[in-house]
Protein backbone atom coordinates (compact mmCIF):
# COMPACT_ATOMS: atom_id res chain seq x y z
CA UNK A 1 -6.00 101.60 -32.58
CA UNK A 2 -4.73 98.11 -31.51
CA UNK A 3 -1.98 97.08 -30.38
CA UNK A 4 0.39 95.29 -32.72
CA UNK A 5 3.51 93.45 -32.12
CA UNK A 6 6.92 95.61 -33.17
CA UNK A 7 9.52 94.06 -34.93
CA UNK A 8 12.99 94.43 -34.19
CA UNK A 9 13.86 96.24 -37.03
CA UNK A 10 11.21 98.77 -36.27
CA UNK A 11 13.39 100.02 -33.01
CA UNK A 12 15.79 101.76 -35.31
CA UNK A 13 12.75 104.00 -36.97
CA UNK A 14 11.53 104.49 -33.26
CA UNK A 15 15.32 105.94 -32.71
CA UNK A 16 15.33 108.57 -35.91
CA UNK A 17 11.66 109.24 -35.07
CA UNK A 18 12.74 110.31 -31.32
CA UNK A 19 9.95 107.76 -30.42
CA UNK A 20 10.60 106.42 -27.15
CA UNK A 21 10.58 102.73 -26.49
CA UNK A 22 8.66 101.27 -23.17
CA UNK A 23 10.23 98.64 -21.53
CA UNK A 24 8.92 96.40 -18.35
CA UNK A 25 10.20 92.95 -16.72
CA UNK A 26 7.37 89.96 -16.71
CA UNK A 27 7.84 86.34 -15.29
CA UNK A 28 4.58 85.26 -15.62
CA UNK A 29 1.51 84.67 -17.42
CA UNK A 30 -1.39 86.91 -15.57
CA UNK A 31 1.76 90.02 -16.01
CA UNK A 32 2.00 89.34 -19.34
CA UNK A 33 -1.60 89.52 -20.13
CA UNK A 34 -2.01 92.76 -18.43
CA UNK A 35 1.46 94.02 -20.27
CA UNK A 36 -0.10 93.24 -23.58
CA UNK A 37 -3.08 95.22 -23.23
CA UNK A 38 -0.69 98.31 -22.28
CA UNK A 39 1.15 100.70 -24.97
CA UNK A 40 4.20 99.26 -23.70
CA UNK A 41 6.41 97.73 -26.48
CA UNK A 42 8.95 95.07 -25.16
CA UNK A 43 8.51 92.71 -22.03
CA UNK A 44 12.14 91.64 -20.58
CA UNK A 45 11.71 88.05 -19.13
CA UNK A 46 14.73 89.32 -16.63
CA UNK A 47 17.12 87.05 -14.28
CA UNK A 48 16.37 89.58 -12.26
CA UNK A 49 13.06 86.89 -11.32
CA UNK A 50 15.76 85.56 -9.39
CA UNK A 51 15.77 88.13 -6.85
CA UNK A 52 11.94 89.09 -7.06
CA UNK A 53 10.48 85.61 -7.24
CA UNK A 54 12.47 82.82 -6.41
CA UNK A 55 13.85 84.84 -3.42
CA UNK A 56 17.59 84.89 -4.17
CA UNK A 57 20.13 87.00 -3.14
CA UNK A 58 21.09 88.09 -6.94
CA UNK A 59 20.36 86.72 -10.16
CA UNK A 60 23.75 84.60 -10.01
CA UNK A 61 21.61 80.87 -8.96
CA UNK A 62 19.11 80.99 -12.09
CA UNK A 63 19.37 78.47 -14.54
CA UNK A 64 18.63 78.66 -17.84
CA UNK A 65 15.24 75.83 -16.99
CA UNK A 66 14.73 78.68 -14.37
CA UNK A 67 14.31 81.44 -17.96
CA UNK A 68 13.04 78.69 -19.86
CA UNK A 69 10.22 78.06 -17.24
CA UNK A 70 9.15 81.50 -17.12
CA UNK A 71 9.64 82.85 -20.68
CA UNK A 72 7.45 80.06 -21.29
CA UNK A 73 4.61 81.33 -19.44
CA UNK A 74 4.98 85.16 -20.56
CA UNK A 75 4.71 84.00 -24.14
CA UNK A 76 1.32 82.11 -23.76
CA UNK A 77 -0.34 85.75 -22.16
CA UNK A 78 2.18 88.28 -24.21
CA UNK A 79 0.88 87.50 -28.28
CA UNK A 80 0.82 91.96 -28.74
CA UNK A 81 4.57 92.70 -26.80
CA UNK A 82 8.06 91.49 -28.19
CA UNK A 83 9.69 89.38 -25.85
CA UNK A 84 13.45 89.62 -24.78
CA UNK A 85 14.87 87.26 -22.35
CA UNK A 86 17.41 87.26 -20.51
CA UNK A 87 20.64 84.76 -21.20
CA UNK A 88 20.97 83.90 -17.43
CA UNK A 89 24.50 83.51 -15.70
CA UNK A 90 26.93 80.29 -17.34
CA UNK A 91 24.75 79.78 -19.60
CA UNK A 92 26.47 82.13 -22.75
CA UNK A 93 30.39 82.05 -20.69
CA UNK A 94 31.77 78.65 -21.39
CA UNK A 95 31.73 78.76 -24.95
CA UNK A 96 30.28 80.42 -27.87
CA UNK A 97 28.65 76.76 -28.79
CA UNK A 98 27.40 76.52 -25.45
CA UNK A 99 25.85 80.22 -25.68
CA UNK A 100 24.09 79.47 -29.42
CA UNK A 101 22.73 76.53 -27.89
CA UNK A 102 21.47 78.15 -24.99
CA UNK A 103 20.36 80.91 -27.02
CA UNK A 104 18.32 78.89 -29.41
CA UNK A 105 16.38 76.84 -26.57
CA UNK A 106 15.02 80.61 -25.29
CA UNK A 107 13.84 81.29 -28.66
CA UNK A 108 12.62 77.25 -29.74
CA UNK A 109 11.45 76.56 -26.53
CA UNK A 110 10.82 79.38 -24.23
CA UNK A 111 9.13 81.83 -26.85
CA UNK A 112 11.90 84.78 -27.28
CA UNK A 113 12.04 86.87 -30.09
CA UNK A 114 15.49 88.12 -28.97
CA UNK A 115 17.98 87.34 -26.09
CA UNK A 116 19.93 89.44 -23.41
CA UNK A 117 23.28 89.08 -22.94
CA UNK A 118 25.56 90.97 -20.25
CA UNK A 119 29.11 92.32 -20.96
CA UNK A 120 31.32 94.42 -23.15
CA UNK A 121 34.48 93.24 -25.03
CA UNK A 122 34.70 89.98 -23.59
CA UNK A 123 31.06 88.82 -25.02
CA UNK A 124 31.35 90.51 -28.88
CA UNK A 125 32.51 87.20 -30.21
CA UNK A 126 29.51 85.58 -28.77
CA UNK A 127 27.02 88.62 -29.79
CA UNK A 128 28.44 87.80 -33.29
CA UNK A 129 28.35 84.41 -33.76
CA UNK A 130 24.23 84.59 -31.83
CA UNK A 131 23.46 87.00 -34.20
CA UNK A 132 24.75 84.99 -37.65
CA UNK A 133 22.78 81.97 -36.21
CA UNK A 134 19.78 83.98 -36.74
CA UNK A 135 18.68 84.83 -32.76
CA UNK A 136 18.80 88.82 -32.12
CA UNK A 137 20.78 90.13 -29.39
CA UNK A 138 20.17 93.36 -26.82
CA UNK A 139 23.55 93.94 -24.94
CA UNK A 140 23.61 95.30 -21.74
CA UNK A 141 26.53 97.64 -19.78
CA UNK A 142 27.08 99.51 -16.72
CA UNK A 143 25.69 97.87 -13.91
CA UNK A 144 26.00 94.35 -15.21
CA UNK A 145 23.80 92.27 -12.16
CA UNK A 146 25.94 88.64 -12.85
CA UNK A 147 29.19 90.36 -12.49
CA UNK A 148 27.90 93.12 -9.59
CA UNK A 149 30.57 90.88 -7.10
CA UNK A 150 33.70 91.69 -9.71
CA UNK A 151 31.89 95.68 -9.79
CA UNK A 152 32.34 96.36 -6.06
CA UNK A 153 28.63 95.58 -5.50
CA UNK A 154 25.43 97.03 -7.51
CA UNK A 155 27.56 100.98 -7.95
CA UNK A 156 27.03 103.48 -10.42
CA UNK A 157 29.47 102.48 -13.28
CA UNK A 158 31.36 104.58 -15.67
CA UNK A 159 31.94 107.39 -13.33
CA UNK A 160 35.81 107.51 -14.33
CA UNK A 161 37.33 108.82 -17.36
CA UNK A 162 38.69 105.06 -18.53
CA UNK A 163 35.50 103.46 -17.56
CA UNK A 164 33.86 106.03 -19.32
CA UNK A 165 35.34 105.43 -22.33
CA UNK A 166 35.44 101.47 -22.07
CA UNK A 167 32.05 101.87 -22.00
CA UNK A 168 31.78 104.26 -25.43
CA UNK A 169 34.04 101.31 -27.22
CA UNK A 170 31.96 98.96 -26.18
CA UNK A 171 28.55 100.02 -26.44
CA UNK A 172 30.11 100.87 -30.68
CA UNK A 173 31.68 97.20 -30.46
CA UNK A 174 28.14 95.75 -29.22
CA UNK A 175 26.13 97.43 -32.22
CA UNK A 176 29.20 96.43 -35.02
CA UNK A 177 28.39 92.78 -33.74
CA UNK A 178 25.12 93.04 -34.83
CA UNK A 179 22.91 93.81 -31.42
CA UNK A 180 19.58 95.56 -32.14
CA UNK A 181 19.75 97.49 -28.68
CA UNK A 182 22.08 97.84 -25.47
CA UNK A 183 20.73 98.62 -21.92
CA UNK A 184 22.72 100.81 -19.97
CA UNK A 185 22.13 100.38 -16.69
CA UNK A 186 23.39 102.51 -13.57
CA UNK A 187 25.63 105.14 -15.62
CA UNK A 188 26.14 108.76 -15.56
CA UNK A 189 23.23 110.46 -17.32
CA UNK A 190 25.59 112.42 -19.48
CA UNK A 191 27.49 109.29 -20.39
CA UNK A 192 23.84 107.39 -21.67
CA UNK A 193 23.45 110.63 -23.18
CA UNK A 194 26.45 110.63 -25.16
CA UNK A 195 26.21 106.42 -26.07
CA UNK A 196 23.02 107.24 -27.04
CA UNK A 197 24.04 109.71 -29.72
CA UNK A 198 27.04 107.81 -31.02
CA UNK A 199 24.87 104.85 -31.52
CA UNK A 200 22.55 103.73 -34.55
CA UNK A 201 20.80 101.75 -32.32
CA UNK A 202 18.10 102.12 -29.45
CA UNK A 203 19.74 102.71 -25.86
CA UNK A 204 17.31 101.26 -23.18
CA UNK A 205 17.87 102.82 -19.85
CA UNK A 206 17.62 102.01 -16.15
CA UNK A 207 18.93 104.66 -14.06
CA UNK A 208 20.81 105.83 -16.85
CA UNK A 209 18.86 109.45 -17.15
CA UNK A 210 16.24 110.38 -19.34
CA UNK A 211 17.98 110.84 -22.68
CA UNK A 212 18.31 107.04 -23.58
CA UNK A 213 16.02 106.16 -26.64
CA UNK A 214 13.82 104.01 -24.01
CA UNK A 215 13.55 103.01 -20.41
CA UNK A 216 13.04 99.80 -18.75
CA UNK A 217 11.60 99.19 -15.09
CA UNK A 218 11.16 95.85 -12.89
CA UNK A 219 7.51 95.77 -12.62
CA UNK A 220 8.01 94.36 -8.95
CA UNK A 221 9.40 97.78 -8.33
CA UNK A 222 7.35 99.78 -9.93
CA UNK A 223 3.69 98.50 -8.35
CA UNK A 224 5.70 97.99 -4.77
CA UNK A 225 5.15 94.26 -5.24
CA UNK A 226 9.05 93.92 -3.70
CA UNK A 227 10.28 96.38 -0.94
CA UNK A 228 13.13 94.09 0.07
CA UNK A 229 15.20 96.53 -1.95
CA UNK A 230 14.26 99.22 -3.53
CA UNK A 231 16.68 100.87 -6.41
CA UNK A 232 17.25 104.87 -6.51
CA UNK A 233 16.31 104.92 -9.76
CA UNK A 234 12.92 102.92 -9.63
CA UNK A 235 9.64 104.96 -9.51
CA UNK A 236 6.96 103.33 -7.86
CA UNK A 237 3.61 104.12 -9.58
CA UNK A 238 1.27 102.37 -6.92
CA UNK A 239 1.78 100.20 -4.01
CA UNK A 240 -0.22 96.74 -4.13
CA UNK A 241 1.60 94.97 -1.26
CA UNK A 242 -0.84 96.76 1.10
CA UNK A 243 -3.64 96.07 0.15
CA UNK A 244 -2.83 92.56 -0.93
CA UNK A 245 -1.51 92.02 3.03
CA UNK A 246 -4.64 94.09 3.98
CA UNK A 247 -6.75 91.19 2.07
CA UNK A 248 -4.58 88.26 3.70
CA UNK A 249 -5.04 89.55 6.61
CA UNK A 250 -9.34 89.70 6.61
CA UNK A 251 -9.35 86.74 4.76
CA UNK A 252 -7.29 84.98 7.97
CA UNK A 253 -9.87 86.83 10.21
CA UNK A 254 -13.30 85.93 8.22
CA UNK A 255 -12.25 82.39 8.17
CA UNK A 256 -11.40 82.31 11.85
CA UNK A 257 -14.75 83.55 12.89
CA UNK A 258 -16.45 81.36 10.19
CA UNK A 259 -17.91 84.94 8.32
CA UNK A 260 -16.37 83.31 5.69
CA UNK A 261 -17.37 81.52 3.63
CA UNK A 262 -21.18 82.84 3.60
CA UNK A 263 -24.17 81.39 1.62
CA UNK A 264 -23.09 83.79 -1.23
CA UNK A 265 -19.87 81.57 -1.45
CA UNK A 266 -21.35 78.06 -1.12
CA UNK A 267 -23.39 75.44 -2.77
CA UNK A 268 -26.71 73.88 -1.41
CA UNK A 269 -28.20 70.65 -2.53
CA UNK A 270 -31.92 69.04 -2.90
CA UNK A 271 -33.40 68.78 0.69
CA UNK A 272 -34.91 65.25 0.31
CA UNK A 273 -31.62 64.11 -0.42
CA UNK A 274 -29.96 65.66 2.24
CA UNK A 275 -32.62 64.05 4.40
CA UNK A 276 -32.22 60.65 3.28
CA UNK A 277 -28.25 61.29 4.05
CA UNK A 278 -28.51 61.63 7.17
């Protein structure tokens, strides 16, 4: 069968159904094209490109040209995957204007079908007023990346009984302002466990345990494209640093000995030209 594009509203019968939803990061266009001949569902153009591409420390220095750059390029290979992007740090905090705005330049400009927006109760008046202009929204608690600094650092969240329940309220506050998913990210397997049933809506998780209505991986992580840091809860599935190095590394020594390139690689030209050349 091919593949065809979901639609948001399709998540929710994915939920009843107990259908799970497949979820991977993609910053650029050769990802994307292999993404949309997968079975996987959703692509998340992440800030976390900050830290995997661009070489930051965190995602805290991307810009929104930064998410506008690269959701540009996933949407010219991804025409089979819904794309969610994610509303990068500033960008949605100033003012609810500001955050539209911002919101509708990922979508008119950069290709999303939905955005990403971190928080809880502070960001439900923005998830509301995003929604009514039209844009969908996927929230996204626990282990919120822009905040990690005001966390204690990138910890497991919700392990306390008040956290814990923050978390409840707000995950039922996120899907009353109209979000179509939430992320949970970093929490207590019970705790996604227990979102997850008191929610309509999809839970996506990331080391969140397995009962969460989908999951979501950084593909970096997952082919072992990135080994600067490596989460607990990311599986890697293959490791293509290695052989990529391995590559670099004849490549540097083929050239050096000139094995490379060979006639198989190169051009020739007529001979009585070449004489009359020289």
């Amino acid at each position: 069968m091919t593949k065809q594009k979901i639609t948001i509203p399709s998540l929710r019968t994915f939920k009843e159904k107990g259908t799970k939803i497949r979820v991977v990061t993609a910053y650029d266009y050769p990802t994307a094209l292999l993404v949309d001949q997968s079975d996987i569902e959703i692509i998340l153009v992440g800030d976390s490109l900050g830290m995997v591409v661009l070489g930051y420390d965190s995602t805290v220095p991307v810009t929104m040209e930064d998410m506008l750059h690269h959701s540009k390029a996933v949407n010219r290979g991804a025409k089979k995957t819904l794309i969610v992007v994610d509303m990068p740090f500033m960008s949605y905090n100033i003012s609810i204007e500001d955050a539209i705005r911002n919101a509708g330049r990922l979508v008119q400009e950069g290709g999303a079908d939905a955005v990403k927006i971190e928080g809880g109760a502070v960001v439900i008046d923005t998830v509301t007023a995003i929604v009514n202009a039209g844009i969908p929204v996927m929230g996204h608690l626990g282990l919120t990346p822009q905040t990690a600094a005001q966390l204690g650092g990138y910890k497991v969240q919700g392990k306390d009984a008040a956290a814990a329940e923050r978390m409840v309220t707000d995950a039922q506050k996120l899907e009353e302002a109209g979000a179509f998913a939430v992320v949970l990210e970093a929490i207590p397997a019970p705790l996604a466990e227990l979102i997850t049933k008191k929610l309509t809506i999809p839970t996506i998780g990331i080391g969140a345990g397995v009962h969460c209505d989908g999951q979501v991986l950084v593909t970096h992580d997952m082919v072992g494209f990135f080994d600067r840091f490596i989460p607990k809860f990311a599986k890697q599935y293959t490791n293509i640093s290695n052989p990529m190095l391995a590559a670099f590394q004849q490549y540097a020594k083929e050239v050096a000995d000139s094995t490379f390139p060979g006639p198989e690689h190169s051009f020739t030209m007529d001979a009585e030209l070449l004489k009359r050349l020289y």
